[in-house]
N, C-alpha and C. Protein backbone atom coordinates (compact mmCIF):
# COMPACT_ATOMS: atom_id res chain seq x y z
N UNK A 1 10.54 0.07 61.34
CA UNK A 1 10.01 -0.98 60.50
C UNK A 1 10.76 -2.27 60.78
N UNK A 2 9.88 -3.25 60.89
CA UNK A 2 10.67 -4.34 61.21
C UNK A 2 11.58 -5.22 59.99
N UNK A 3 12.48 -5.98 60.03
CA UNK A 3 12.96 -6.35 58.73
C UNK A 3 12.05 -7.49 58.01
N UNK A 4 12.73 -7.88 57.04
CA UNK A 4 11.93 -8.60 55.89
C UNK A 4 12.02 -10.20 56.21
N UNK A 5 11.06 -10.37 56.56
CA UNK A 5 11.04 -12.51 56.54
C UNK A 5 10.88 -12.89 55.95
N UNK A 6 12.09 -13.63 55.35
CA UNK A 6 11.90 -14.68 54.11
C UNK A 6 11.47 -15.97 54.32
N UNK A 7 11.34 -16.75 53.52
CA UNK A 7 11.07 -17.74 53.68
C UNK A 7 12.33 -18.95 53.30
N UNK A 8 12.19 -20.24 53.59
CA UNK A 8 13.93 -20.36 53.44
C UNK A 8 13.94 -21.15 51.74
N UNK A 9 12.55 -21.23 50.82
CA UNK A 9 12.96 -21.36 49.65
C UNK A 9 13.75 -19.41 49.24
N UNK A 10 13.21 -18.86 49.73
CA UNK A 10 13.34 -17.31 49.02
C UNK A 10 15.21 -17.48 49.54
N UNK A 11 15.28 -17.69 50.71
CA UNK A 11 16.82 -17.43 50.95
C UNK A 11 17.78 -18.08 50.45
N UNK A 12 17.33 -19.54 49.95
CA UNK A 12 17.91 -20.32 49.26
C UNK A 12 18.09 -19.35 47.47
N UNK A 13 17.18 -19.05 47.35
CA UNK A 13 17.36 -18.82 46.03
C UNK A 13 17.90 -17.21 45.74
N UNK A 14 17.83 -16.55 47.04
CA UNK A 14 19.14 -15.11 47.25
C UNK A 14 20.51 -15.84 46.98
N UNK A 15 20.63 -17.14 48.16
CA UNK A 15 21.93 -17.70 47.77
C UNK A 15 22.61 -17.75 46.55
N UNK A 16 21.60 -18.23 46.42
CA UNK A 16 21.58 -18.69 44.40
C UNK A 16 22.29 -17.24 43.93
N UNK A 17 21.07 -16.64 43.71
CA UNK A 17 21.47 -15.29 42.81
C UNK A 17 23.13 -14.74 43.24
N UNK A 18 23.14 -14.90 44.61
CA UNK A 18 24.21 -14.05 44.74
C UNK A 18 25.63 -15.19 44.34
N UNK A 19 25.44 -16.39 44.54
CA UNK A 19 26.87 -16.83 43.66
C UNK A 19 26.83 -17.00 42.55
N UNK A 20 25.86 -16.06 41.84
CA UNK A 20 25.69 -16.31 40.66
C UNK A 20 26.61 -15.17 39.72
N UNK A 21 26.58 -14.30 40.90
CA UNK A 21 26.57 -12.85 40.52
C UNK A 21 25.30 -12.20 40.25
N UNK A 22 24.16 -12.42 40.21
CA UNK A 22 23.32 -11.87 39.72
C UNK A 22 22.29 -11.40 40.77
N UNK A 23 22.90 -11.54 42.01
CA UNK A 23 21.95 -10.84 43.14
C UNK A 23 21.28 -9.17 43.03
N UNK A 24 22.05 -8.60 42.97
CA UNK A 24 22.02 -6.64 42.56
C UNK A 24 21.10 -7.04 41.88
N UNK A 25 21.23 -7.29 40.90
CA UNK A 25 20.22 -7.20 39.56
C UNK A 25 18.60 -7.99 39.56
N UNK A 26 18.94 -9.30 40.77
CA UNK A 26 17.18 -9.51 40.92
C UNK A 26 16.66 -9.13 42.10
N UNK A 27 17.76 -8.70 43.17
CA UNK A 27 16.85 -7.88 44.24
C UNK A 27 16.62 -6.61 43.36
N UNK A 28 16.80 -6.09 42.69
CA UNK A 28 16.15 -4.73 42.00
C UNK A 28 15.16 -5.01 41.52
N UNK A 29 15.16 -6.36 40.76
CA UNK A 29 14.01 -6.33 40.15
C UNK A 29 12.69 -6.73 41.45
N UNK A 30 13.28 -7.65 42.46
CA UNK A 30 12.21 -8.37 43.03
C UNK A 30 11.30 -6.85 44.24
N UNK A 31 12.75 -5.71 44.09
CA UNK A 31 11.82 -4.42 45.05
C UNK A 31 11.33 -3.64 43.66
N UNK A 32 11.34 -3.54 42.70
CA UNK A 32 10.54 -2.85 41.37
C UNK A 32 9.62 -3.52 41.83
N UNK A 33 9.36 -4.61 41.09
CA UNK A 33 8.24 -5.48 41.11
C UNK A 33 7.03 -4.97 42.85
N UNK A 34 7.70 -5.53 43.77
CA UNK A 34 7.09 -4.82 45.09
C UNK A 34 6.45 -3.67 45.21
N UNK A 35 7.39 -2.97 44.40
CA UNK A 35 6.68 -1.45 44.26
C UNK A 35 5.85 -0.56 43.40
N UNK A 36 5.48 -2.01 42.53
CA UNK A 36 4.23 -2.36 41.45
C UNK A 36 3.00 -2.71 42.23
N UNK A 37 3.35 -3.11 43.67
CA UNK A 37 2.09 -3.88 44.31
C UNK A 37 2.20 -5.41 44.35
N UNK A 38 3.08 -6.03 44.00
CA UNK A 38 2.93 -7.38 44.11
C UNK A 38 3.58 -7.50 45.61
N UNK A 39 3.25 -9.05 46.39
CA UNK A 39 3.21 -9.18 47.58
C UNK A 39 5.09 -9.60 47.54
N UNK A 40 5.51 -9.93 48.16
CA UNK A 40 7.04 -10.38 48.66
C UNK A 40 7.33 -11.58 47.84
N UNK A 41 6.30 -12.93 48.21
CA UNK A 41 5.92 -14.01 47.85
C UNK A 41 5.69 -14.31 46.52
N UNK A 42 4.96 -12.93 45.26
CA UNK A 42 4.51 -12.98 43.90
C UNK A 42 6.04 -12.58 43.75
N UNK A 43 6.48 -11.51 43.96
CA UNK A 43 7.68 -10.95 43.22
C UNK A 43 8.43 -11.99 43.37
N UNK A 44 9.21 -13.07 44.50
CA UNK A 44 10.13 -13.69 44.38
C UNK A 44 9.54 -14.62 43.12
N UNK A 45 8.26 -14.91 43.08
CA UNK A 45 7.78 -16.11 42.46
C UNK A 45 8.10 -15.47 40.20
N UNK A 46 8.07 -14.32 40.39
CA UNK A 46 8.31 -14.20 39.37
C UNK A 46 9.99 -13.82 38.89
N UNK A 47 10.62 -13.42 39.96
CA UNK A 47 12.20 -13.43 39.51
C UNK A 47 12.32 -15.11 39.34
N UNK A 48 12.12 -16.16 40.10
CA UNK A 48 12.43 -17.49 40.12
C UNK A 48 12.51 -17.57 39.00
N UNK A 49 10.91 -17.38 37.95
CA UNK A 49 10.45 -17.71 37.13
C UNK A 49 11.65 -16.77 35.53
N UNK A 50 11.73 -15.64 36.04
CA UNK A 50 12.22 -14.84 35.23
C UNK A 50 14.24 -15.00 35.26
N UNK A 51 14.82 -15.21 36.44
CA UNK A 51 16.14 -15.84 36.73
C UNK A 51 16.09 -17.39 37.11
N UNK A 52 16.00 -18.44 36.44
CA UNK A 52 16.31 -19.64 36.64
C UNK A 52 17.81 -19.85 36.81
N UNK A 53 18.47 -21.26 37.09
CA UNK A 53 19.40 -21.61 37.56
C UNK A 53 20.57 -21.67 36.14
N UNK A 54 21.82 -20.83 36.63
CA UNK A 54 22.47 -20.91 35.34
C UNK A 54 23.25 -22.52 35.29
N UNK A 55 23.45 -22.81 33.46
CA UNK A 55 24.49 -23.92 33.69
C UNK A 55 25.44 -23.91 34.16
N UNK A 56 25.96 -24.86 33.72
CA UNK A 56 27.73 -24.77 33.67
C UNK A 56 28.34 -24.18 32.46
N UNK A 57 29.07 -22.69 33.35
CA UNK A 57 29.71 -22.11 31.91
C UNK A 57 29.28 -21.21 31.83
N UNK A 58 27.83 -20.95 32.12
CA UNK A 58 26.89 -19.72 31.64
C UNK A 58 27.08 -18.64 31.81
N UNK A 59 27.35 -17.26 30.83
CA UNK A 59 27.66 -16.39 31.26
C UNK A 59 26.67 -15.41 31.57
N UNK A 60 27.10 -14.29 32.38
CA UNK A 60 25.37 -13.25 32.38
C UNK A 60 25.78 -12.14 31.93
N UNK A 61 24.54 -11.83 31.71
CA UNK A 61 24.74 -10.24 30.43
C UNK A 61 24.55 -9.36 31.71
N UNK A 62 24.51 -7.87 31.76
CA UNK A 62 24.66 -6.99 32.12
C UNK A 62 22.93 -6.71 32.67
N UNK A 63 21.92 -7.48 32.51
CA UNK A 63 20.76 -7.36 33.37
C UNK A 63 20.54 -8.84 33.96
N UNK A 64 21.47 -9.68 34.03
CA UNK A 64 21.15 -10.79 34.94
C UNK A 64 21.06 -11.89 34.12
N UNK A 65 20.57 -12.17 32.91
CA UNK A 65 20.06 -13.28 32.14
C UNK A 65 21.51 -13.84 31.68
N UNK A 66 21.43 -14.95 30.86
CA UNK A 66 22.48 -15.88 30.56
C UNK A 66 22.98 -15.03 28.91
N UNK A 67 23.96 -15.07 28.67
CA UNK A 67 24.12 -14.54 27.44
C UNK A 67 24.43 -15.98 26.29
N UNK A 68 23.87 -15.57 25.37
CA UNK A 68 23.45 -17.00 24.75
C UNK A 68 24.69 -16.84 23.85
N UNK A 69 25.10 -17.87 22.90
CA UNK A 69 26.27 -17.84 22.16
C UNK A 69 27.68 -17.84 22.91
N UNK A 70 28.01 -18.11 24.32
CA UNK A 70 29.07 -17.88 24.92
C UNK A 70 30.01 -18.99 24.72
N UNK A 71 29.95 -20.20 24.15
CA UNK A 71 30.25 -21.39 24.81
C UNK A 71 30.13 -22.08 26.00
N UNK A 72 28.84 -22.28 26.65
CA UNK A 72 28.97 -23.00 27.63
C UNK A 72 28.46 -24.21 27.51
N UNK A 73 29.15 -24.35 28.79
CA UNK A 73 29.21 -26.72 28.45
C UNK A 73 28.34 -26.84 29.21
N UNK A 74 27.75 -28.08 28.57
CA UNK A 74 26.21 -28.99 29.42
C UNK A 74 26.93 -30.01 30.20
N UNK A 75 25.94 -30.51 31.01
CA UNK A 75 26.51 -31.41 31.18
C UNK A 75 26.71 -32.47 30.69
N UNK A 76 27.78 -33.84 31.28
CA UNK A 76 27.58 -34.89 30.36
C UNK A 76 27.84 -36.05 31.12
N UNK A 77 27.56 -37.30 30.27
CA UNK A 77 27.26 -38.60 31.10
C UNK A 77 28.60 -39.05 31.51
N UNK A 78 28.80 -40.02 32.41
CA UNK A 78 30.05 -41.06 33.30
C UNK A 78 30.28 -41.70 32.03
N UNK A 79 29.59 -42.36 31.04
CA UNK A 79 29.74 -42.92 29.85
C UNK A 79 30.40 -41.65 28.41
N UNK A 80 30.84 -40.73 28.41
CA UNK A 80 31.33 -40.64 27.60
C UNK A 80 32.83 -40.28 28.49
N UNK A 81 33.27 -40.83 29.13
CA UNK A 81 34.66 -40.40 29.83
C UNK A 81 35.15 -42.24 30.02
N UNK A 82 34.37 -42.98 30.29
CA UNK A 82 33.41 -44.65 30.22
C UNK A 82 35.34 -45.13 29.41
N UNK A 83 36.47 -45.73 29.57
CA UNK A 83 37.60 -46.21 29.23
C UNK A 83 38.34 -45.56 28.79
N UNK A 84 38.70 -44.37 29.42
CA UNK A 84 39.46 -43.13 29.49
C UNK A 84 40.83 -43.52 30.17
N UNK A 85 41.67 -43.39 30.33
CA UNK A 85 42.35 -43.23 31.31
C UNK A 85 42.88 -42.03 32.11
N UNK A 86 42.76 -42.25 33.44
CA UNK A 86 42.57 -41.20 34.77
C UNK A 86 43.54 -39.96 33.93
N UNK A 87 43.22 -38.64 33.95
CA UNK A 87 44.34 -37.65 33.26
C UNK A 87 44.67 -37.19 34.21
N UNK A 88 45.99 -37.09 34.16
CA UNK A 88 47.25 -35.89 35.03
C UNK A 88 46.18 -34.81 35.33
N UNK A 89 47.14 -33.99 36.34
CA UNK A 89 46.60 -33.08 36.66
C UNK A 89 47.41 -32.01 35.84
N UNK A 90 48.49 -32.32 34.83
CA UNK A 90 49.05 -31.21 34.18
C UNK A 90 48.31 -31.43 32.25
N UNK A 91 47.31 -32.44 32.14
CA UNK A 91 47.17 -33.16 31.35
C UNK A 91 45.78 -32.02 31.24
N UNK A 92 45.03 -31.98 32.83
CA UNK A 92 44.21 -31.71 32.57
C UNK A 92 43.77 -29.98 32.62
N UNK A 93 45.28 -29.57 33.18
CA UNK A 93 45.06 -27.96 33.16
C UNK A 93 45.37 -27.44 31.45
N UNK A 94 46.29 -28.09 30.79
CA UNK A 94 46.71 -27.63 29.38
C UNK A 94 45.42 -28.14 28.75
N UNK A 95 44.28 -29.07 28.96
CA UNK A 95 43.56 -28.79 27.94
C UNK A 95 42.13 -27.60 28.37
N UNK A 96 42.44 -27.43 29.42
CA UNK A 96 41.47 -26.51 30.11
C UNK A 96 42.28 -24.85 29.25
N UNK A 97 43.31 -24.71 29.50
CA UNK A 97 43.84 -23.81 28.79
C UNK A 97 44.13 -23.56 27.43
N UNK A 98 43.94 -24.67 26.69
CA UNK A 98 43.69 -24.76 25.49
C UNK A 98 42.30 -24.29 25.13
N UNK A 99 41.55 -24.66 25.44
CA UNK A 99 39.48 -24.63 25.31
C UNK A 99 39.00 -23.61 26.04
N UNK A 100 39.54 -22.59 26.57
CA UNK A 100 38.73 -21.69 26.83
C UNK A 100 38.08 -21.29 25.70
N UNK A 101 39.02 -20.86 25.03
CA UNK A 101 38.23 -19.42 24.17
C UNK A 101 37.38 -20.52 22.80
N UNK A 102 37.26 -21.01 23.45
CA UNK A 102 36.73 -22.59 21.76
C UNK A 102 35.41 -22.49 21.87
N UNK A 103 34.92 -22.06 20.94
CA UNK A 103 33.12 -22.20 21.16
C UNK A 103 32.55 -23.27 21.17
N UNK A 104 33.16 -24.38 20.30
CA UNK A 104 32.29 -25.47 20.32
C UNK A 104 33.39 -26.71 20.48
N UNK A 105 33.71 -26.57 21.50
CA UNK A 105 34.55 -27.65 22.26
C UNK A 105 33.56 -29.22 22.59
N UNK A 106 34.37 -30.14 22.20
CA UNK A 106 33.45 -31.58 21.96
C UNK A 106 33.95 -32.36 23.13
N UNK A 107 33.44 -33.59 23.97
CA UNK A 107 33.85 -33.80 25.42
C UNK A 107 34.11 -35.14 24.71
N UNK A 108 34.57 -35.14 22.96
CA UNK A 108 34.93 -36.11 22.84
C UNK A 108 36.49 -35.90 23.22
N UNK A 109 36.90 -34.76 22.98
CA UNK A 109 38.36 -34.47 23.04
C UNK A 109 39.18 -34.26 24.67
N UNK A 110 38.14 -34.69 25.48
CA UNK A 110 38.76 -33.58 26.62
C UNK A 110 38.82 -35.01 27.31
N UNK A 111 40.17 -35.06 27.88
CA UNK A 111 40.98 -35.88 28.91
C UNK A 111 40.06 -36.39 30.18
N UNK A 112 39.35 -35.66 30.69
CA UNK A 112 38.18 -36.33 31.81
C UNK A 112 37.33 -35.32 32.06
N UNK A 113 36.77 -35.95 33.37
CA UNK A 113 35.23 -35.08 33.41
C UNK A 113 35.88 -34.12 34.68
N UNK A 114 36.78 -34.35 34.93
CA UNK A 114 37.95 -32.77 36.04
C UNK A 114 37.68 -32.03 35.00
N UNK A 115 38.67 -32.12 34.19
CA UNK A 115 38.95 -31.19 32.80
C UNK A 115 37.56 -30.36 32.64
N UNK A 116 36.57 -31.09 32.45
CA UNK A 116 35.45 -30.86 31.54
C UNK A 116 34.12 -29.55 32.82
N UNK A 117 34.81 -29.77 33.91
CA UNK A 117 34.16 -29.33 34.91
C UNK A 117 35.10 -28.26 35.20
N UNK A 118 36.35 -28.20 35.08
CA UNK A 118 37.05 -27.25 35.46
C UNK A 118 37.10 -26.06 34.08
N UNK A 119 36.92 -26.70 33.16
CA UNK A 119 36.39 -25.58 31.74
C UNK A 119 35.16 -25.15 31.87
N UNK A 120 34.19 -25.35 32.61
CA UNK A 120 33.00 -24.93 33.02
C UNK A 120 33.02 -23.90 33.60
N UNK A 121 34.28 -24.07 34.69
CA UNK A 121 33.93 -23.00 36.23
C UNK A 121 34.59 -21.83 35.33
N UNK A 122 36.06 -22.30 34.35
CA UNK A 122 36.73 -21.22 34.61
C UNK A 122 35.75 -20.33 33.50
N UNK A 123 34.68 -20.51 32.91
CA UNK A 123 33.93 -19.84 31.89
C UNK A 123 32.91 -19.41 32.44
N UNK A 124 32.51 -19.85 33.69
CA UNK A 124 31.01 -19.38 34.74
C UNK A 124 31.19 -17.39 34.77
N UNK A 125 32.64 -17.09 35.06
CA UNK A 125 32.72 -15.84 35.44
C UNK A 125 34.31 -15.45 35.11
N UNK A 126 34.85 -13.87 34.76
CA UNK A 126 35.81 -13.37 34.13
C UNK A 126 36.88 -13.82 36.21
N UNK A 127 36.54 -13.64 36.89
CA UNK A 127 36.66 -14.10 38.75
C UNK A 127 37.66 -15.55 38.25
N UNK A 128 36.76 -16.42 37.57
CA UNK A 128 37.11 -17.90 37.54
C UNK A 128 38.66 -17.73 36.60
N UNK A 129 37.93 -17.10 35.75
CA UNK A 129 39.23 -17.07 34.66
C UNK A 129 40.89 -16.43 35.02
N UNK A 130 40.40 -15.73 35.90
CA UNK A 130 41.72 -14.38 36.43
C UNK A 130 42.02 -15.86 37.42
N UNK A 131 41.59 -16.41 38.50
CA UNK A 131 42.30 -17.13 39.29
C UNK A 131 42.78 -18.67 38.44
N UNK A 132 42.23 -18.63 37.42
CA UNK A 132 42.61 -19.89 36.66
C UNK A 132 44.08 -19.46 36.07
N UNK A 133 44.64 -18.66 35.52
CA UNK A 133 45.43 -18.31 35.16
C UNK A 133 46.67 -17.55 36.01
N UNK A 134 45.87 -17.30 37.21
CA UNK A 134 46.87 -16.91 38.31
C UNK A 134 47.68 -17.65 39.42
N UNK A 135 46.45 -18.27 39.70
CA UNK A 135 46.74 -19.32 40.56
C UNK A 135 46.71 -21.18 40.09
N UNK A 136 46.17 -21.84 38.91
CA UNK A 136 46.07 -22.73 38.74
C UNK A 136 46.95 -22.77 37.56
N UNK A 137 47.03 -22.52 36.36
CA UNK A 137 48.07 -22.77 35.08
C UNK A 137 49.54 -22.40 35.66
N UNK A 138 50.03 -21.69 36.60
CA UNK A 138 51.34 -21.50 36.82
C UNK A 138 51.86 -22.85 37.59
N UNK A 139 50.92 -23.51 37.70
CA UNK A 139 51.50 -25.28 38.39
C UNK A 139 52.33 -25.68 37.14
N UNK A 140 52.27 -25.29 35.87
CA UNK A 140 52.62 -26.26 35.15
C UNK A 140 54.17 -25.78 34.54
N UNK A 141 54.33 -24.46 35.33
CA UNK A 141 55.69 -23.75 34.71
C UNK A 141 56.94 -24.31 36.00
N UNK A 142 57.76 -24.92 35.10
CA UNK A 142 58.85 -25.32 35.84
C UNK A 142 59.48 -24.99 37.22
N UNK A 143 59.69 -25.66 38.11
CA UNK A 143 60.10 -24.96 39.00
C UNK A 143 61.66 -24.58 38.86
N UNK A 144 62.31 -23.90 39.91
CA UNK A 144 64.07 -23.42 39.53
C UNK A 144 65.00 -24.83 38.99
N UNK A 145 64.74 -25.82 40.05
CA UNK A 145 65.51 -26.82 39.73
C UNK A 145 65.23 -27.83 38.63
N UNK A 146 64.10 -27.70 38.31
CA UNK A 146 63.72 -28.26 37.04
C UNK A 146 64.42 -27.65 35.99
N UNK A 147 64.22 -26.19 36.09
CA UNK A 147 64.52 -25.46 34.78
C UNK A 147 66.39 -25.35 34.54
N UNK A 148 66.82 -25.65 36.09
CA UNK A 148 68.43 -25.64 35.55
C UNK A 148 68.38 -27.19 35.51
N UNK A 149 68.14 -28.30 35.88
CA UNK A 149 67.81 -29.80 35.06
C UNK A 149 68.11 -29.35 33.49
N UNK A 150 66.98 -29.04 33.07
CA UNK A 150 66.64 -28.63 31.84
C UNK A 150 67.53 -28.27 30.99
N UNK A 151 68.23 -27.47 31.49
CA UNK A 151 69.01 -26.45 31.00
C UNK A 151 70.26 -27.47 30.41
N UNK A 152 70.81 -28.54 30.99
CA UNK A 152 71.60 -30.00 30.54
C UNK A 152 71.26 -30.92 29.72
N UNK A 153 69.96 -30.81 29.09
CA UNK A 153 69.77 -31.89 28.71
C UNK A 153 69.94 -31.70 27.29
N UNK A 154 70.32 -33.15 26.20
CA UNK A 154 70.61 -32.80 25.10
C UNK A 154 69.64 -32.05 24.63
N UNK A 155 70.05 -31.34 23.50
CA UNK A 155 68.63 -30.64 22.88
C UNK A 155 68.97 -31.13 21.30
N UNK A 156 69.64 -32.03 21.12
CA UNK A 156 69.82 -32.65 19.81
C UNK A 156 70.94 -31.53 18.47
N UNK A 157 71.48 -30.77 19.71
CA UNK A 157 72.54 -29.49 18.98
C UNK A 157 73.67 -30.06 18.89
N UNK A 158 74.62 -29.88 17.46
CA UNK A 158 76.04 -29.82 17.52
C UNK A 158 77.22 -30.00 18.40
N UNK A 159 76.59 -29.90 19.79
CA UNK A 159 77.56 -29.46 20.34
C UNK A 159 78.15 -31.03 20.68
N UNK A 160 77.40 -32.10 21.16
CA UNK A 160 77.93 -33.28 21.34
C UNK A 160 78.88 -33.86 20.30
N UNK A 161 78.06 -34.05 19.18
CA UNK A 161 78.82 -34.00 17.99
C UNK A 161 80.59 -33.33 17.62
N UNK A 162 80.68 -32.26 18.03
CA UNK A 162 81.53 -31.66 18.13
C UNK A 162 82.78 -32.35 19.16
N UNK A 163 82.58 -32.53 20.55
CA UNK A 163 82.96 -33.36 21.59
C UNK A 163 83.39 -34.48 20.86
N UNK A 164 82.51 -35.65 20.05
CA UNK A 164 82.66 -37.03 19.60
C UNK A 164 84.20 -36.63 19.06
N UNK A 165 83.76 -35.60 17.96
CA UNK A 165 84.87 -35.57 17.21
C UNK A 165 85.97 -35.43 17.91
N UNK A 166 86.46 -34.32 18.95
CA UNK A 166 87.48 -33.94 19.51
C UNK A 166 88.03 -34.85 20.20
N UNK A 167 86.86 -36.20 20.82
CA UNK A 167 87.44 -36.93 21.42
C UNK A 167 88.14 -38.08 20.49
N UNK A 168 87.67 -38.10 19.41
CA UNK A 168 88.07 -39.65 18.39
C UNK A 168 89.56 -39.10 18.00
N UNK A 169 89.52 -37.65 17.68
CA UNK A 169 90.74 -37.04 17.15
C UNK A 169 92.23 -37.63 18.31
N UNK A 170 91.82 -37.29 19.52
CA UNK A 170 92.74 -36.91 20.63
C UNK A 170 93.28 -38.78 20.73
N UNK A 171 91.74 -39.66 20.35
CA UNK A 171 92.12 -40.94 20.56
C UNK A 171 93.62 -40.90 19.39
N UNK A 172 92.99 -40.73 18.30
CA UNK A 172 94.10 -41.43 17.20
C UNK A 172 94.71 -40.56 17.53
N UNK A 173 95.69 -40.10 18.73
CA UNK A 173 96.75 -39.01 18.58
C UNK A 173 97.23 -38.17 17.62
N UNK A 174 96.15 -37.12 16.84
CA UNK A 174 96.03 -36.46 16.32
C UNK A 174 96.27 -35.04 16.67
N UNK A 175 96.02 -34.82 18.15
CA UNK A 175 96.10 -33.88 18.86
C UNK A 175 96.64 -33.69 20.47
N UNK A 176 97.28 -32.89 20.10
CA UNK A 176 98.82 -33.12 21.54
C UNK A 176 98.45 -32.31 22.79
């Protein structure tokens, strides 16, 4: 048997499915369907119709479709980010890490449209989230020499205080 010729909307929209995650689940449906009698051409035309393009954020349930109630973000205009100023890149991972789990997160609050796009991806898939937390939030944990920096700096404790004194004492030759 010879193989299957697609057409390059149909391959475009395998693409689709499959970075969607949701490939398995509409090639099953699009060879069910086939094996109902519909032509190659009807079946893709009705997964299209039946799997449209997910948002940003969107999560999928366990037969392919978007699961509704997840928190996912729409998009939004250049005008509500419109006299912002540019956010850090550590500015913009802590509020990405803050807003995951927030259902109804407002893009009045969020530092830029990085931020607002990178809370999207890491909510597209549980994939996004594991490398968001593996590989992207550990930017913001100190490196060695920072953390012995750190480790000197006042922390507003007694202990200087203590010093003042010993030293004012030793001034007025109080102590030999």
């Amino acid at each position: 048997m010879a193989g299957q010729r697609y057409t390059e909307e149909q391959k475009s929209l395998k693409r689709r499915w499959f970075e969607e995650k949701r490939y398995d689940i509409v090639m099953a449906y699009i060879r069910g369907r086939k094996g109902e009698g519909l032509s190659t051409d009807e079946a893709f035309g009705e997964a299209r119709e039946k799997y449209p393009p997910l948002g940003l954020g969107v999560e999928v349930g366990m037969d392919g479709s978007p699961v509704v109630g997840t928190g996912s973000l729409g998009m939004v205009s250049a005008g509500d980010f419109e006299g912002k100023p540019k956010s850090s890149q550590r500015e913009t991972i802590e509020w990405v890490a803050r807003n995951i789990a927030i259902g109804d997160v407002e893009v009045g609050g969020c530092p830029g449209s990085e931020a607002w796009a990178m809370l999207g991806w890491v909510r597209r898939g549980s994939d996004n989230q594991t490398d968001f937390w593996k590989n992207i939030y550990p930017k913001l944990l100190p490196t060695r020499t920072e953390s012995v920096r750190d480790s000197f700096r006042d922390d507003g404790g007694p202990q200087l205080d203590l010093l003042d004194e010993a030293l004012s004492e030793i001034e007025r030759g109080g102590v030999e």
